[in-house]
Protein backbone atom coordinates (compact mmCIF):
# COMPACT_ATOMS: atom_id res chain seq x y z
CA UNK A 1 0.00 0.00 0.00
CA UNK A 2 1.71 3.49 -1.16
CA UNK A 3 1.78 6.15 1.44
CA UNK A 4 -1.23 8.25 -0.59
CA UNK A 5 -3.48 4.38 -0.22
CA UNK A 6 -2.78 4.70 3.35
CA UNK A 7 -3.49 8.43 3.79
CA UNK A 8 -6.56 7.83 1.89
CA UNK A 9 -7.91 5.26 4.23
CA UNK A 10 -7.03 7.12 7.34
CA UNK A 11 -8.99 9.78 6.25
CA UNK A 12 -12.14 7.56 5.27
CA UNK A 13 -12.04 6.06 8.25
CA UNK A 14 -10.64 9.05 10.55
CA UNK A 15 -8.11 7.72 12.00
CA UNK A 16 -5.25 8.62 13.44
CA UNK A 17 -3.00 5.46 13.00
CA UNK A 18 -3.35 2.22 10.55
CA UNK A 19 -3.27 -0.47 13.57
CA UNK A 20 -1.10 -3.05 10.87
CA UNK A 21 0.45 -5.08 13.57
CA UNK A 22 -2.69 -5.93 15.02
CA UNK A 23 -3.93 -7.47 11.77
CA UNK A 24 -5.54 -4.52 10.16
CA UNK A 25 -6.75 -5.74 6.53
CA UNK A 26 -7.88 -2.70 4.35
CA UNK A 27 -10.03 -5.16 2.57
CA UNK A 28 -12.21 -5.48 5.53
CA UNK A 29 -12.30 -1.09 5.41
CA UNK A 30 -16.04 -1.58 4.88
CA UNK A 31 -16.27 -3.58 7.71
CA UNK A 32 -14.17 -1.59 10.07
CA UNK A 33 -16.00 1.83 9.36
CA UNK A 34 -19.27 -0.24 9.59
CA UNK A 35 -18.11 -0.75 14.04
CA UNK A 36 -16.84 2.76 13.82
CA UNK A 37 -19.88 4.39 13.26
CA UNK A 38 -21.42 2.53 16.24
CA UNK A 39 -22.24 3.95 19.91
CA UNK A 40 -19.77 3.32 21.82
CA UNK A 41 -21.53 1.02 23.96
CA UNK A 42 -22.56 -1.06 21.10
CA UNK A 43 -19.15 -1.41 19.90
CA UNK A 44 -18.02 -2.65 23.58
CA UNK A 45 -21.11 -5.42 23.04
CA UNK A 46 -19.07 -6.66 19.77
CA UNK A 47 -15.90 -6.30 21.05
CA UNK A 48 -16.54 -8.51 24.35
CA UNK A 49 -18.06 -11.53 21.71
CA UNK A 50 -14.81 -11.45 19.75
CA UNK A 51 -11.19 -13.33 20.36
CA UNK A 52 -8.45 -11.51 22.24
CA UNK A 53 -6.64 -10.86 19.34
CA UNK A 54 -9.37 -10.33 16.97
CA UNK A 55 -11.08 -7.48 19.90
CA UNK A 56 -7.64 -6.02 20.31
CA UNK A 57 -7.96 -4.54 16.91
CA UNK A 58 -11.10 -3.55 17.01
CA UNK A 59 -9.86 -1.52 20.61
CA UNK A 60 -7.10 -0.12 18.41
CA UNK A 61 -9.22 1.15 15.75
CA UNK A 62 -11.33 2.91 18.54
CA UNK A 63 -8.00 3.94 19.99
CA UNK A 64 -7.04 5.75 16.89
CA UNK A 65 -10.58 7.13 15.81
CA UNK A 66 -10.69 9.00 19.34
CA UNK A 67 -6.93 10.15 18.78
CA UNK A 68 -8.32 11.34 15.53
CA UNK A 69 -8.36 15.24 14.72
CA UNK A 70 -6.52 15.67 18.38
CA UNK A 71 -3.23 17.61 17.86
């Protein structure tokens, strides 16, 4: 992925870091800003039904939406 791809997606999905080493797939993008756009609450309800690894990105990507637009 070129530096403008990546750029790109953090904007779509307004974040402020690509979590990559916790398995971030840009394929799933769709799938990702789908949870994004969630309450927060309702996003913790996913998040507890996932695996460890799989709910640690999820965390991450909430992680770097709320670090999103912060200086």
């Amino acid at each position: 992925m070129t530096e403008a791809e990546e750029s790109e997606l953090k904007t779509r999905l307004r974040l402020k870091w690509i979590p990559w080493d916790e398995g971030f797939d840009p394929v799933r993008a769709d799938e990702y800003e789908r949870f994004l756009s969630l309450h927060v609450d309702e996003q913790t309800d996913i998040v507890r039904k996932m695996s460890a690894e799989e709910g640690a990105l999820y965390i991450y990507l909430s992680e770097s939406r709320i670090q999103y637009g912060k200086a």
